[in-house]
PDB file of N, CA and C in Angstrom:
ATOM      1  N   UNK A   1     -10.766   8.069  -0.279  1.00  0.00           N
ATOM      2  CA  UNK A   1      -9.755   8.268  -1.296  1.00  0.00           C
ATOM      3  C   UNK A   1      -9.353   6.947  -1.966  1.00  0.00           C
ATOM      4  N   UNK A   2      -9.389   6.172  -1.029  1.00  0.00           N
ATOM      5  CA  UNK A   2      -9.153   4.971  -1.855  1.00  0.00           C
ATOM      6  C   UNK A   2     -10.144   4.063  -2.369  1.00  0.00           C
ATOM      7  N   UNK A   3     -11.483   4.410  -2.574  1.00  0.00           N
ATOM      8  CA  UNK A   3     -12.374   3.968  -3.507  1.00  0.00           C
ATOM      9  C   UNK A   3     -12.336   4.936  -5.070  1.00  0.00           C
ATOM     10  N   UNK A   4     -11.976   6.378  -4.882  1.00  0.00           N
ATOM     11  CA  UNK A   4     -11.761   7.509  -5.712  1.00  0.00           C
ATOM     12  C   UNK A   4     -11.114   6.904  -6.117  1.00  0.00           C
ATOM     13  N   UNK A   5      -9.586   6.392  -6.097  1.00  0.00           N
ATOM     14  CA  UNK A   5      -8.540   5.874  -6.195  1.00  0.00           C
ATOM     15  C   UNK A   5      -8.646   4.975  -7.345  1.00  0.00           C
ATOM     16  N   UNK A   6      -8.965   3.914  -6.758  1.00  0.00           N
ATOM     17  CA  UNK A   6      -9.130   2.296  -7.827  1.00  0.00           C
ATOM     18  C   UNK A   6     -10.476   2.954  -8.650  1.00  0.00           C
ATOM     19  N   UNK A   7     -11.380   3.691  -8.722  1.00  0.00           N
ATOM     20  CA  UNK A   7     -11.955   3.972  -9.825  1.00  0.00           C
ATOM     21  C   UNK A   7     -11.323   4.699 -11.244  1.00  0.00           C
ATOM     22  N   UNK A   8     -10.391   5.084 -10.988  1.00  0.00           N
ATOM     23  CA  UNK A   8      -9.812   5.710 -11.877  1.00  0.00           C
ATOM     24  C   UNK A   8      -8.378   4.866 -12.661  1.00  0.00           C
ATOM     25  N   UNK A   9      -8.744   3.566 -11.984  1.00  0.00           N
ATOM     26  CA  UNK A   9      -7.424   2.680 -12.495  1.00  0.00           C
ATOM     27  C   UNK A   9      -7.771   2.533 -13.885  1.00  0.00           C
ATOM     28  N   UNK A  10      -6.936   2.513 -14.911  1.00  0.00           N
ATOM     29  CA  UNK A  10      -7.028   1.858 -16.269  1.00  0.00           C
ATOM     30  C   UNK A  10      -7.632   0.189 -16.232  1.00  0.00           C
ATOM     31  N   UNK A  11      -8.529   0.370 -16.852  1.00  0.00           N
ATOM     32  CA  UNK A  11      -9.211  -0.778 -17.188  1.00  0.00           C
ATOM     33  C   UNK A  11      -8.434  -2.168 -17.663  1.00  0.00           C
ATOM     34  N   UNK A  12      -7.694  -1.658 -18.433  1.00  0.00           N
ATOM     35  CA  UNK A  12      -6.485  -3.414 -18.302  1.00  0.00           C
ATOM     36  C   UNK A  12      -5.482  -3.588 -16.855  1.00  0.00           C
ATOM     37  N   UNK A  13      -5.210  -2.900 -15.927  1.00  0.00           N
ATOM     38  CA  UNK A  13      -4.372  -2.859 -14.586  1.00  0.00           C
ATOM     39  C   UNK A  13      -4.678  -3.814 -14.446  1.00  0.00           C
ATOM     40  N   UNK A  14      -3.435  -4.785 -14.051  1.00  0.00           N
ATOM     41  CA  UNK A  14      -3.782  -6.084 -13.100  1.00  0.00           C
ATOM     42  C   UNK A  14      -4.016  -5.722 -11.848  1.00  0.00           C
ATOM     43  N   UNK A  15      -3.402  -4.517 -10.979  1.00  0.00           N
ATOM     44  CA  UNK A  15      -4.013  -4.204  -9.708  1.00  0.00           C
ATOM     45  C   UNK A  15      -3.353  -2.179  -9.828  1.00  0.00           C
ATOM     46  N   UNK A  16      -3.278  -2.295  -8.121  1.00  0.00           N
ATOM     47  CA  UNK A  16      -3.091  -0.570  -8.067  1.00  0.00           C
ATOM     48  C   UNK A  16      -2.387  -0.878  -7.007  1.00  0.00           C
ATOM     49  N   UNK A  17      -1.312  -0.044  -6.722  1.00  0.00           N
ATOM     50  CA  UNK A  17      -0.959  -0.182  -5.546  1.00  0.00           C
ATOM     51  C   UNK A  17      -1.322   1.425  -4.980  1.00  0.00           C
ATOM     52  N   UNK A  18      -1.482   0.916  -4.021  1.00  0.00           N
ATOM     53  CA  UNK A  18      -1.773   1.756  -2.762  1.00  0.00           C
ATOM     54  C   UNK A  18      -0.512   2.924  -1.781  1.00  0.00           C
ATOM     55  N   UNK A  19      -0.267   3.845  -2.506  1.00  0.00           N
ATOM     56  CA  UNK A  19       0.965   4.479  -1.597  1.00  0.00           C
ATOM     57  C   UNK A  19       0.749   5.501  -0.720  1.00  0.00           C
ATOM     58  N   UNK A  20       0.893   5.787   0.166  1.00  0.00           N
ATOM     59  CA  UNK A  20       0.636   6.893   1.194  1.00  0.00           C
ATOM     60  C   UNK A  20       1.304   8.189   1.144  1.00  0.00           C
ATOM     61  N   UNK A  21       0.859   9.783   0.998  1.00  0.00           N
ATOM     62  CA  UNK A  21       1.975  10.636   0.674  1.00  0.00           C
ATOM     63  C   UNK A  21       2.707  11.126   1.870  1.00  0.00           C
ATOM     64  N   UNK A  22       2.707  10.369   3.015  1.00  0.00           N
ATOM     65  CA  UNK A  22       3.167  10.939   4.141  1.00  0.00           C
ATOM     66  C   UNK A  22       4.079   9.765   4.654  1.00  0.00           C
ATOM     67  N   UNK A  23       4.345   9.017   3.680  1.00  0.00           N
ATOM     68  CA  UNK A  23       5.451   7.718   4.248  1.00  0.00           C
ATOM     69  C   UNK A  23       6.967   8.178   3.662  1.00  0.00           C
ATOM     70  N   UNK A  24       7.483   8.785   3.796  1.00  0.00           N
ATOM     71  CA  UNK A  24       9.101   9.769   3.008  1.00  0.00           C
ATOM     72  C   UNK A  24       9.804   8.383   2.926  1.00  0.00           C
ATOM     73  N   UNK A  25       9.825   7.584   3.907  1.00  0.00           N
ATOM     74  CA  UNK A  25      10.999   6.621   3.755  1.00  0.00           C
ATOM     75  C   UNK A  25      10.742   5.069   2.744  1.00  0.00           C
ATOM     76  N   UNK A  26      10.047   5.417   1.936  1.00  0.00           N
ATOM     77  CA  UNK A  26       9.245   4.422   0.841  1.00  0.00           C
ATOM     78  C   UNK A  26      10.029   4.789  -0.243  1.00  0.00           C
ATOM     79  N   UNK A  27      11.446   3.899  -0.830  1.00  0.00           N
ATOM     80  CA  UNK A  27      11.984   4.513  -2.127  1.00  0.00           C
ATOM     81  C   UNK A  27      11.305   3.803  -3.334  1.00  0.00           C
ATOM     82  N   UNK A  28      12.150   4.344  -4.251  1.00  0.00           N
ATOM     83  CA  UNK A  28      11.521   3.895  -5.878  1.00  0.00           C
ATOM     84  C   UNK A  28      12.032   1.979  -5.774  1.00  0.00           C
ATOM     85  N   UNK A  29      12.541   1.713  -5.185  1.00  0.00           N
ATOM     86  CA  UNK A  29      13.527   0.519  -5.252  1.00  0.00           C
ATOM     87  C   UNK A  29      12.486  -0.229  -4.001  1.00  0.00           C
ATOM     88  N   UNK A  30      11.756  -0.011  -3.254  1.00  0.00           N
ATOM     89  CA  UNK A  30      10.979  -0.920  -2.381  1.00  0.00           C
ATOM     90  C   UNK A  30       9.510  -0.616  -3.153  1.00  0.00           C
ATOM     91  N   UNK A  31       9.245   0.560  -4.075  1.00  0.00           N
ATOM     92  CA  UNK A  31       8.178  -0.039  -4.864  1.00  0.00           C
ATOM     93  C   UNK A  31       8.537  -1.156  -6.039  1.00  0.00           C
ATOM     94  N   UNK A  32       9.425  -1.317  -6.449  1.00  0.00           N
ATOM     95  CA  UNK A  32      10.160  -1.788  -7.430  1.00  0.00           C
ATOM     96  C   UNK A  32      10.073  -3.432  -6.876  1.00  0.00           C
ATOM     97  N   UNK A  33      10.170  -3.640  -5.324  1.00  0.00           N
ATOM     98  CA  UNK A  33      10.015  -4.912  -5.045  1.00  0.00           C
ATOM     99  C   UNK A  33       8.816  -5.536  -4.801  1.00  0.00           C
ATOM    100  N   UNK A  34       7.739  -4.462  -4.259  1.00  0.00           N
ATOM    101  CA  UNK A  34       6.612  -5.072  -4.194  1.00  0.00           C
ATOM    102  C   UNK A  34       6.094  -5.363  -6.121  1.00  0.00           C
ATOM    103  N   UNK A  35       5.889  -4.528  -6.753  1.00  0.00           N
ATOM    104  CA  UNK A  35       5.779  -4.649  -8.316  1.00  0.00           C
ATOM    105  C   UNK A  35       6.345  -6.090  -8.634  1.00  0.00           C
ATOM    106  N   UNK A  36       7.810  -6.722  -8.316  1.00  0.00           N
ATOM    107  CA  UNK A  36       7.929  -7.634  -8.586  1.00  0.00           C
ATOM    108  C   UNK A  36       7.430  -9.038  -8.159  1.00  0.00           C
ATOM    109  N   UNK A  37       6.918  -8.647  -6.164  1.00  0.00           N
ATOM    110  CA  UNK A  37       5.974  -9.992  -5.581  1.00  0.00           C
ATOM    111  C   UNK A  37       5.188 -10.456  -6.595  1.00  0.00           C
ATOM    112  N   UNK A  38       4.384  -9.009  -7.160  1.00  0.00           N
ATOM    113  CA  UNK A  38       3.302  -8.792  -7.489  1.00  0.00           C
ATOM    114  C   UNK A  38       2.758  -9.572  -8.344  1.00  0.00           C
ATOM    115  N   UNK A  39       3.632  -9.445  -9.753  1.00  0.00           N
ATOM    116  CA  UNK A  39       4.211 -10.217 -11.046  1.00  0.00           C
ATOM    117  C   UNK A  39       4.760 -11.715 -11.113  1.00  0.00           C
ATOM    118  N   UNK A  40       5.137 -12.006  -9.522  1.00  0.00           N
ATOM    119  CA  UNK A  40       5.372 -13.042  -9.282  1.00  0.00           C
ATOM    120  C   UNK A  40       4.421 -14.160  -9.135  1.00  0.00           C
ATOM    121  N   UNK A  41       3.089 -13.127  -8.167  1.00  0.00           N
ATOM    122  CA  UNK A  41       1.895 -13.880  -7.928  1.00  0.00           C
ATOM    123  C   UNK A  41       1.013 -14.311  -9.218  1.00  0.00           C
ATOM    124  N   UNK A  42       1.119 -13.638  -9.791  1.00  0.00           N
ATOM    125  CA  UNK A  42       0.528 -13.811 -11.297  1.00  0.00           C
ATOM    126  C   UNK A  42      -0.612 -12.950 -11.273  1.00  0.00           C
ATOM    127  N   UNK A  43      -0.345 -11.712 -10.546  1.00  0.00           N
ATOM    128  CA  UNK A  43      -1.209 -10.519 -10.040  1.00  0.00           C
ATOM    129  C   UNK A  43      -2.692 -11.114  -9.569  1.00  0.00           C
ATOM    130  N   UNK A  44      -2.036 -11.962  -8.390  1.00  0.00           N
ATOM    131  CA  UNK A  44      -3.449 -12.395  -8.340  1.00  0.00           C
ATOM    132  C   UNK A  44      -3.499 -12.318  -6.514  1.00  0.00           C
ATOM    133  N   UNK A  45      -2.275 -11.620  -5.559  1.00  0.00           N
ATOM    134  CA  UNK A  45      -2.196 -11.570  -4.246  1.00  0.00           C
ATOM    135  C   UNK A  45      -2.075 -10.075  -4.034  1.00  0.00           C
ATOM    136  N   UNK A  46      -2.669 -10.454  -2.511  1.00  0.00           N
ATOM    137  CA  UNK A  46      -2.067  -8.653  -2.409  1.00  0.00           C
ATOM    138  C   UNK A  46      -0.702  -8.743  -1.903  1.00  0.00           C
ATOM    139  N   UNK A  47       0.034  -7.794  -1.825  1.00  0.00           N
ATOM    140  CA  UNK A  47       1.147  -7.622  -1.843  1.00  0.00           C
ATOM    141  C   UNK A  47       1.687  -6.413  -0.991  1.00  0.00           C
ATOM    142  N   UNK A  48       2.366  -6.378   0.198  1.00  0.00           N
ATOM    143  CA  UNK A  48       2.141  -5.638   1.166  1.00  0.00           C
ATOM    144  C   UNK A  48       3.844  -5.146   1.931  1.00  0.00           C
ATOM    145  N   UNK A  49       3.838  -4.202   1.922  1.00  0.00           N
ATOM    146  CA  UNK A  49       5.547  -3.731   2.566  1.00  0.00           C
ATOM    147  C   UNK A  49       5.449  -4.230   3.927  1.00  0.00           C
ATOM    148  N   UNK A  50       6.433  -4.886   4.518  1.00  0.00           N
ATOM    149  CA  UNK A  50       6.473  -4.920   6.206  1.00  0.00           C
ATOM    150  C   UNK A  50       7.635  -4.534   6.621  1.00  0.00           C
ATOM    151  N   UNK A  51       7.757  -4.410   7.601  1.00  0.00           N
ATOM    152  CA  UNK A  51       8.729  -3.970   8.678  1.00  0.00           C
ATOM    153  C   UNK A  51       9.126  -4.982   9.384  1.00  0.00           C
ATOM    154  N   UNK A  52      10.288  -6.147   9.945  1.00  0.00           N
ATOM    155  CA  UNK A  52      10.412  -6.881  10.899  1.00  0.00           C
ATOM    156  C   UNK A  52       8.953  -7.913  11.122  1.00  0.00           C
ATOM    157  N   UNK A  53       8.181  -8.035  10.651  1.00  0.00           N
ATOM    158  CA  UNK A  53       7.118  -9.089  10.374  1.00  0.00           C
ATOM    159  C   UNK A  53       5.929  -8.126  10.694  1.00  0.00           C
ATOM    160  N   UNK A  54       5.748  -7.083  10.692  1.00  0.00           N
ATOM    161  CA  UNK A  54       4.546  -5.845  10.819  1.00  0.00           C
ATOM    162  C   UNK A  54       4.343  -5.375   9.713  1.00  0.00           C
ATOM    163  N   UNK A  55       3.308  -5.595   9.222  1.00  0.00           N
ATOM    164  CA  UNK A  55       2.422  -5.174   7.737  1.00  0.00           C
ATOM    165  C   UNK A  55       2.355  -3.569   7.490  1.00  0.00           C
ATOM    166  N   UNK A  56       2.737  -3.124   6.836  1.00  0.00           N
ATOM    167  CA  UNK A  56       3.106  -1.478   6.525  1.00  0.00           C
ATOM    168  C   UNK A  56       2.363  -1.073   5.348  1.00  0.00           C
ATOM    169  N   UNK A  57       3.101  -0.532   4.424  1.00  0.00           N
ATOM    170  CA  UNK A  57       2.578   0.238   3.569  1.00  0.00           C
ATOM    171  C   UNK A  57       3.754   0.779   2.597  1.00  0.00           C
ATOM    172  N   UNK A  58       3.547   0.655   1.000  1.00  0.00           N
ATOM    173  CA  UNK A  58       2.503   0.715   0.654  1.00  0.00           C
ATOM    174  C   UNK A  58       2.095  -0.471   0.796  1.00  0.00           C
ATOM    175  N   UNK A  59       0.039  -0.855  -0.377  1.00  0.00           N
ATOM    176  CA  UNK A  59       0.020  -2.290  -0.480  1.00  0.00           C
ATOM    177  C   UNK A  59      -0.097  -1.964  -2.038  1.00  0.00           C
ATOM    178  N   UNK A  60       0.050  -3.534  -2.447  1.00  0.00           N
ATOM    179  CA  UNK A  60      -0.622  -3.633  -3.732  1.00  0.00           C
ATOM    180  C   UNK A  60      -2.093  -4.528  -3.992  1.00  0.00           C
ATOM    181  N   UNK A  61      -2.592  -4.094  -4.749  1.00  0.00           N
ATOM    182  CA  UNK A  61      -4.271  -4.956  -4.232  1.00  0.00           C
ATOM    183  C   UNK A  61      -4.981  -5.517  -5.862  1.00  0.00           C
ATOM    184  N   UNK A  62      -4.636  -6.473  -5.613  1.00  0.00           N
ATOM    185  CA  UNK A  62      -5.216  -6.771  -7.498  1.00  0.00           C
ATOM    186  C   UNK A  62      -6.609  -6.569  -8.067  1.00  0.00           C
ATOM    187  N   UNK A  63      -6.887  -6.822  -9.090  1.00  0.00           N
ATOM    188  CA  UNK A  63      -7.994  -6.475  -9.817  1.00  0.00           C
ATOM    189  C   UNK A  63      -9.247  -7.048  -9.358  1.00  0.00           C
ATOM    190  N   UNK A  64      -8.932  -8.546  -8.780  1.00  0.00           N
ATOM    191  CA  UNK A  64     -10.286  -8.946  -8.079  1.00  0.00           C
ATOM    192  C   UNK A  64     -10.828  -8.610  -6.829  1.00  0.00           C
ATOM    193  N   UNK A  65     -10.192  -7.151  -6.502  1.00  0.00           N
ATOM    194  CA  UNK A  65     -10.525  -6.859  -5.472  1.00  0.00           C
ATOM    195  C   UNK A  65     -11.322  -5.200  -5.387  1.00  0.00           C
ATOM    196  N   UNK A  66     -11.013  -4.372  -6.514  1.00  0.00           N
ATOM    197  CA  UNK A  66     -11.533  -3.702  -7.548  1.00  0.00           C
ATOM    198  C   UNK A  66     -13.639  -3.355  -7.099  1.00  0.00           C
ATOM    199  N   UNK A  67     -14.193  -4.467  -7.212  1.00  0.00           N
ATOM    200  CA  UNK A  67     -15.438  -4.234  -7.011  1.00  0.00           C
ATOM    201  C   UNK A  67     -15.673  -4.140  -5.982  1.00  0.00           C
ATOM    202  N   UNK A  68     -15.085  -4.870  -5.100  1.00  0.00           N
ATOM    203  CA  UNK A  68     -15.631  -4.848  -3.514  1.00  0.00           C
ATOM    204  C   UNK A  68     -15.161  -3.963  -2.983  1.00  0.00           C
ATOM    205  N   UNK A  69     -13.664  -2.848  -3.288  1.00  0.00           N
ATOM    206  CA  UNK A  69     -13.193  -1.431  -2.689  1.00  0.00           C
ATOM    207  C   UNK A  69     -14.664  -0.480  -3.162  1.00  0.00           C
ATOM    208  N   UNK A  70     -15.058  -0.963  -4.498  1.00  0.00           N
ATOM    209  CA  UNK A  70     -16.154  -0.065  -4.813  1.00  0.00           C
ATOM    210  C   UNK A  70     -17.500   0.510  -4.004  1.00  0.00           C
ATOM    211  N   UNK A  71     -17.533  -0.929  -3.341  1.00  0.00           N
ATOM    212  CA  UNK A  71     -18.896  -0.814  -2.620  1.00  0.00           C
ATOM    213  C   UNK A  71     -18.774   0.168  -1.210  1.00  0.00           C
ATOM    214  N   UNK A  72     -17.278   0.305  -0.907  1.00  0.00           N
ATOM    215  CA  UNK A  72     -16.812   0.537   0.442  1.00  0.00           C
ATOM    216  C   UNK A  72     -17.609   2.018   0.816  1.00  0.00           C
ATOM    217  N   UNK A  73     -17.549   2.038   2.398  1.00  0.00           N
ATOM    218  CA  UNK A  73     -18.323   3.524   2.522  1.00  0.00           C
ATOM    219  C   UNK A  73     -17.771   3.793   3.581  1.00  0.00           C
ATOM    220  N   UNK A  74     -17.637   5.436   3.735  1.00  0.00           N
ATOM    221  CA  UNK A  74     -17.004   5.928   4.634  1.00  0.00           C
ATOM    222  C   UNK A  74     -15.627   5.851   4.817  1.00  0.00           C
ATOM    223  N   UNK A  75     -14.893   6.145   5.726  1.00  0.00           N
ATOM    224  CA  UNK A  75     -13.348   6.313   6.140  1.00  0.00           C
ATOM    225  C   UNK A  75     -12.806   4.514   6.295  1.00  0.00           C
ATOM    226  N   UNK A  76     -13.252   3.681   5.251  1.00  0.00           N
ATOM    227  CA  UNK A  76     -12.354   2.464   5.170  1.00  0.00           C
ATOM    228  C   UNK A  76     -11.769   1.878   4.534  1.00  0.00           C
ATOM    229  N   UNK A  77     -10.831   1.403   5.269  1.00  0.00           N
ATOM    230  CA  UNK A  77      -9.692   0.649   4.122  1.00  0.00           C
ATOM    231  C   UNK A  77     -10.086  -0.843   3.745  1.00  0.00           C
ATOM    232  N   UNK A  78      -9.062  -1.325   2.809  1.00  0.00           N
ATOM    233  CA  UNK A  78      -9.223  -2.869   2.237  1.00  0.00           C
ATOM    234  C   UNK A  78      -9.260  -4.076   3.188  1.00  0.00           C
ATOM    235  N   UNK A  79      -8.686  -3.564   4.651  1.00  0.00           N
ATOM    236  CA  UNK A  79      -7.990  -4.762   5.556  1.00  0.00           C
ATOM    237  C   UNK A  79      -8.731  -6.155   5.696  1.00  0.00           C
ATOM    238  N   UNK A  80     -10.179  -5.746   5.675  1.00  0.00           N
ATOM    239  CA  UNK A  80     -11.198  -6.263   5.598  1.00  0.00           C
ATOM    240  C   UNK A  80     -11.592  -6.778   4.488  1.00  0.00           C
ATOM    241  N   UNK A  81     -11.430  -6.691   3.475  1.00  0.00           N
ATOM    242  CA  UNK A  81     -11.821  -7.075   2.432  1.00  0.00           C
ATOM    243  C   UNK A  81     -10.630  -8.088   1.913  1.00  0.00           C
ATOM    244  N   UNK A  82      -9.721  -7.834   2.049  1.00  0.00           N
ATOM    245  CA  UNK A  82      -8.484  -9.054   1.719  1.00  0.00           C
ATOM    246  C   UNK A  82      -8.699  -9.728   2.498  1.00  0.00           C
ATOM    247  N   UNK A  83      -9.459 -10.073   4.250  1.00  0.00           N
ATOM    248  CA  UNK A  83      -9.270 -11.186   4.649  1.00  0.00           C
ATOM    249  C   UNK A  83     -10.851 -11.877   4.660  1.00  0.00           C
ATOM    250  N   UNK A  84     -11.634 -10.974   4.116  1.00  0.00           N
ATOM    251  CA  UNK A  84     -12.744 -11.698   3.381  1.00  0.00           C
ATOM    252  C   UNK A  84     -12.574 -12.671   2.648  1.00  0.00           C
ATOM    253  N   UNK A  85     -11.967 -12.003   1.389  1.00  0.00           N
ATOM    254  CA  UNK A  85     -12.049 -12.669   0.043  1.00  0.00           C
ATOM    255  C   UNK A  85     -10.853 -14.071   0.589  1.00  0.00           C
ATOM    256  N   UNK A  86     -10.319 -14.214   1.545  1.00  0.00           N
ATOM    257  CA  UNK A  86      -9.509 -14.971   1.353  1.00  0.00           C
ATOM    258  C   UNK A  86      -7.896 -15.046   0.565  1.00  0.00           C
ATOM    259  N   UNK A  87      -7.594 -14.592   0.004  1.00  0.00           N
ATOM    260  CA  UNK A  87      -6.731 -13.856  -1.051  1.00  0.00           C
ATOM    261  C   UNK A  87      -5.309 -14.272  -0.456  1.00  0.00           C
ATOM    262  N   UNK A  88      -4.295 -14.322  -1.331  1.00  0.00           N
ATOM    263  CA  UNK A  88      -3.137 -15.077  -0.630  1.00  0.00           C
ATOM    264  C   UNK A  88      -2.592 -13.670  -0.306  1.00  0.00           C
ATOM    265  N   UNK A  89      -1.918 -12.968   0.507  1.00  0.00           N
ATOM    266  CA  UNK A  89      -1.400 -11.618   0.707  1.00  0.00           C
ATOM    267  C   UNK A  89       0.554 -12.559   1.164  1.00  0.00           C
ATOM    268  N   UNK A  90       1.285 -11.054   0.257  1.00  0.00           N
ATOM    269  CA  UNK A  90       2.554 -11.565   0.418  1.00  0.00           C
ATOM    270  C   UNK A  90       2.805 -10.236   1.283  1.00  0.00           C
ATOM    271  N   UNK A  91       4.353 -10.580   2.017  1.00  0.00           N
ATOM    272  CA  UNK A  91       4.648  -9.628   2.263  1.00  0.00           C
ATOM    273  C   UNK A  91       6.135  -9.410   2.341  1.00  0.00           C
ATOM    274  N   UNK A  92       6.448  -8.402   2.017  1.00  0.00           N
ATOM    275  CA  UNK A  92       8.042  -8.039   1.912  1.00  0.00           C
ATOM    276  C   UNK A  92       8.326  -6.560   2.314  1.00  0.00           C
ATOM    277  N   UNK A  93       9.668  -7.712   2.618  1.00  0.00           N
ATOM    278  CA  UNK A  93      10.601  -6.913   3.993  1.00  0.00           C
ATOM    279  C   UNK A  93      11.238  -5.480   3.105  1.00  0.00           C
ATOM    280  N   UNK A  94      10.329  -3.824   3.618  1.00  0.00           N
ATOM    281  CA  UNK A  94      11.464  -3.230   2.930  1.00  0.00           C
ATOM    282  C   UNK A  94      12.177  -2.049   3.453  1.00  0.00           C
ATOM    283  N   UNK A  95      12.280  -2.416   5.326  1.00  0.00           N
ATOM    284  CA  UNK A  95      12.778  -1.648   6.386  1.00  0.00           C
ATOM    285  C   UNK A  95      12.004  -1.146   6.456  1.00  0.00           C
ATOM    286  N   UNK A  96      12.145   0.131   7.576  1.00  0.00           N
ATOM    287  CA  UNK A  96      11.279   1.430   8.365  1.00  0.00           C
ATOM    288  C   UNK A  96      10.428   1.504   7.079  1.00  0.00           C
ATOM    289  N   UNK A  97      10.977   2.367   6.365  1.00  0.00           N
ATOM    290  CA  UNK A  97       9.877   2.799   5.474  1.00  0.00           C
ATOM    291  C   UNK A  97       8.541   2.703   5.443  1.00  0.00           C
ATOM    292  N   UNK A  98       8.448   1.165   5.786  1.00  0.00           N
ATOM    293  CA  UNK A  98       7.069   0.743   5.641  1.00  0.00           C
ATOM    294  C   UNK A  98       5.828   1.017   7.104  1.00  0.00           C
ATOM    295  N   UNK A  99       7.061   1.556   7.804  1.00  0.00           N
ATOM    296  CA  UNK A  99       6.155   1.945   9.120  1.00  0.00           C
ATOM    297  C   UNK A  99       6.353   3.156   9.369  1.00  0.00           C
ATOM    298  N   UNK A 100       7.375   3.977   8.627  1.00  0.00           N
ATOM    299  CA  UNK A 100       7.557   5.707   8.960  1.00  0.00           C
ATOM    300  C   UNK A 100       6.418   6.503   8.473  1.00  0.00           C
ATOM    301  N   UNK A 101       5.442   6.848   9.448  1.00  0.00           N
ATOM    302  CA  UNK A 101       4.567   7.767   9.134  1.00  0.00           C
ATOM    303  C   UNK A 101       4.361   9.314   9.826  1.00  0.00           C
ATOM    304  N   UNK A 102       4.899  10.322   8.600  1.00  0.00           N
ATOM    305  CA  UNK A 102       4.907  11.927   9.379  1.00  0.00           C
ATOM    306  C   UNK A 102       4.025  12.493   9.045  1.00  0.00           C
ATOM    307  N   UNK A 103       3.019  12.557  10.111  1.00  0.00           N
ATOM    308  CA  UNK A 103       1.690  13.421  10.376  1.00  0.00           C
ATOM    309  C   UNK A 103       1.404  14.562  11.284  1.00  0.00           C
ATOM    310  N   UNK A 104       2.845  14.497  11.458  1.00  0.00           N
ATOM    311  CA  UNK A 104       3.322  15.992  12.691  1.00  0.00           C
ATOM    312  C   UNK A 104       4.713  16.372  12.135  1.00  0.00           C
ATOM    313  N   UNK A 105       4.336  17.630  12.546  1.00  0.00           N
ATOM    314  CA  UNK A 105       6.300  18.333  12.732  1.00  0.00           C
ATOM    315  C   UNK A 105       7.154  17.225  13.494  1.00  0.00           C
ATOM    316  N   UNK A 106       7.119  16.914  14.431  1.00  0.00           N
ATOM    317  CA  UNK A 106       7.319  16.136  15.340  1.00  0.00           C
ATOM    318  C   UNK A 106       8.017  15.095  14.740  1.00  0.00           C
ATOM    319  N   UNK A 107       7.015  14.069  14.030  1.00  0.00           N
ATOM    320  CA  UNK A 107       7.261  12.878  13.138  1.00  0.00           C
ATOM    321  C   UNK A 107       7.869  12.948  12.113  1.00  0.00           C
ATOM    322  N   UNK A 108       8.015  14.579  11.329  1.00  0.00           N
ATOM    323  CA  UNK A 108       9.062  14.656  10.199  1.00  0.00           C
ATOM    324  C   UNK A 108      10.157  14.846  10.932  1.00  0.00           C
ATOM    325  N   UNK A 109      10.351  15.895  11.856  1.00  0.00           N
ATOM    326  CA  UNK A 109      12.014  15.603  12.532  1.00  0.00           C
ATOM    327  C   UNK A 109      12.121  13.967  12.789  1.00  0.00           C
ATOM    328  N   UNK A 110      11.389  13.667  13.406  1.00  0.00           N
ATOM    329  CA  UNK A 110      12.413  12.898  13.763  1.00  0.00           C
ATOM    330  C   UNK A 110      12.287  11.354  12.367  1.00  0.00           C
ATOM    331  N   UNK A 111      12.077  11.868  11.623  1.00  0.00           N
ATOM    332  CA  UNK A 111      12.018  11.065  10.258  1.00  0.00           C
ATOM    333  C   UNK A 111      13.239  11.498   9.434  1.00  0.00           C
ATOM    334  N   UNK A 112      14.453  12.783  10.257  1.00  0.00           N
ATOM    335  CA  UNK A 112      14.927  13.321   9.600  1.00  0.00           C
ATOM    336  C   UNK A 112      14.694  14.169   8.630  1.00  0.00           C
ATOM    337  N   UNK A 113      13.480  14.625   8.351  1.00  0.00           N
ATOM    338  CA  UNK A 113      12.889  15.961   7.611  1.00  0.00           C
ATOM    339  C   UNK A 113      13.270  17.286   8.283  1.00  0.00           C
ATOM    340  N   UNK A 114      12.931  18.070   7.694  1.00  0.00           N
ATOM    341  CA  UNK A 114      13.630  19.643   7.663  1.00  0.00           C
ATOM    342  C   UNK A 114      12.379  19.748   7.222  1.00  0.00           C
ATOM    343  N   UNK A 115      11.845  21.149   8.367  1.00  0.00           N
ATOM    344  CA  UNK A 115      10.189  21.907   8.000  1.00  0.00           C
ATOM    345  C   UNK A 115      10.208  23.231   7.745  1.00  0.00           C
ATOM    346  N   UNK A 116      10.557  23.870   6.171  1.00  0.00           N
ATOM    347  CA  UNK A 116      10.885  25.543   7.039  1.00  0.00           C
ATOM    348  C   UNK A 116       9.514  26.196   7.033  1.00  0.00           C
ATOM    349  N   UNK A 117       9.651  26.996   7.630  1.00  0.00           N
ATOM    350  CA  UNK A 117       8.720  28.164   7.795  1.00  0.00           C
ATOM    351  C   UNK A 117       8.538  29.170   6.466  1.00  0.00           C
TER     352      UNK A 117
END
């Protein structure tokens, strides 16, 4: 999905960020901060949510990174490829969010979600 993903980015994007649909506790205001690392770097880092110094999600992943998601195969992510390329990666603090992941009933209660039937 995330080679599907960055293929379909608009051709002027300085990058894409990367959001997960199962992270609930990710607001408009902690994408709003990574967007600004982002802009800061001169869209040229990746740019990454953490938790207490633990790398989360979403990320943001710039344009020079674009060809090499392309080549990717199978069930993998970038992790590898940002510490290939070398690439300066920022990261900012934007609470739980960046580590709340509900992939069970289980994990939405206790994420504070409500599941009805």
């Amino acid at each position: 999905s995330l080679k599907a993903g960055i293929a379909k980015v608009a051709p002027d994007a300085a990058g894409a960020m990367i959001v997960l649909g199962d992270m609930p506790g990710v607001s408009s205001k902690d994408l709003d901060s990574l967007v600004d690392a982002f802009r800061r770097s001169g869209g040229h880092a990746v740019v990454r949510a953490s938790h207490q110094g633990k790398r989360g999600n979403p990320v943001l992943l710039p344009r020079s990174l674009f060809a090499a998601v392309a080549q990717l195969e199978g069930d993998t992510g970038a992790r590898h490829l940002v510490e290939a390329e070398g690439l300066d990666v920022i990261d900012v603090e934007i609470g739980q969010g960046a580590s709340i992941d509900v992939d069970t009933r289980e994990a939405l209660e206790g994420a504070g979600g409500v599941l009805q039937d």
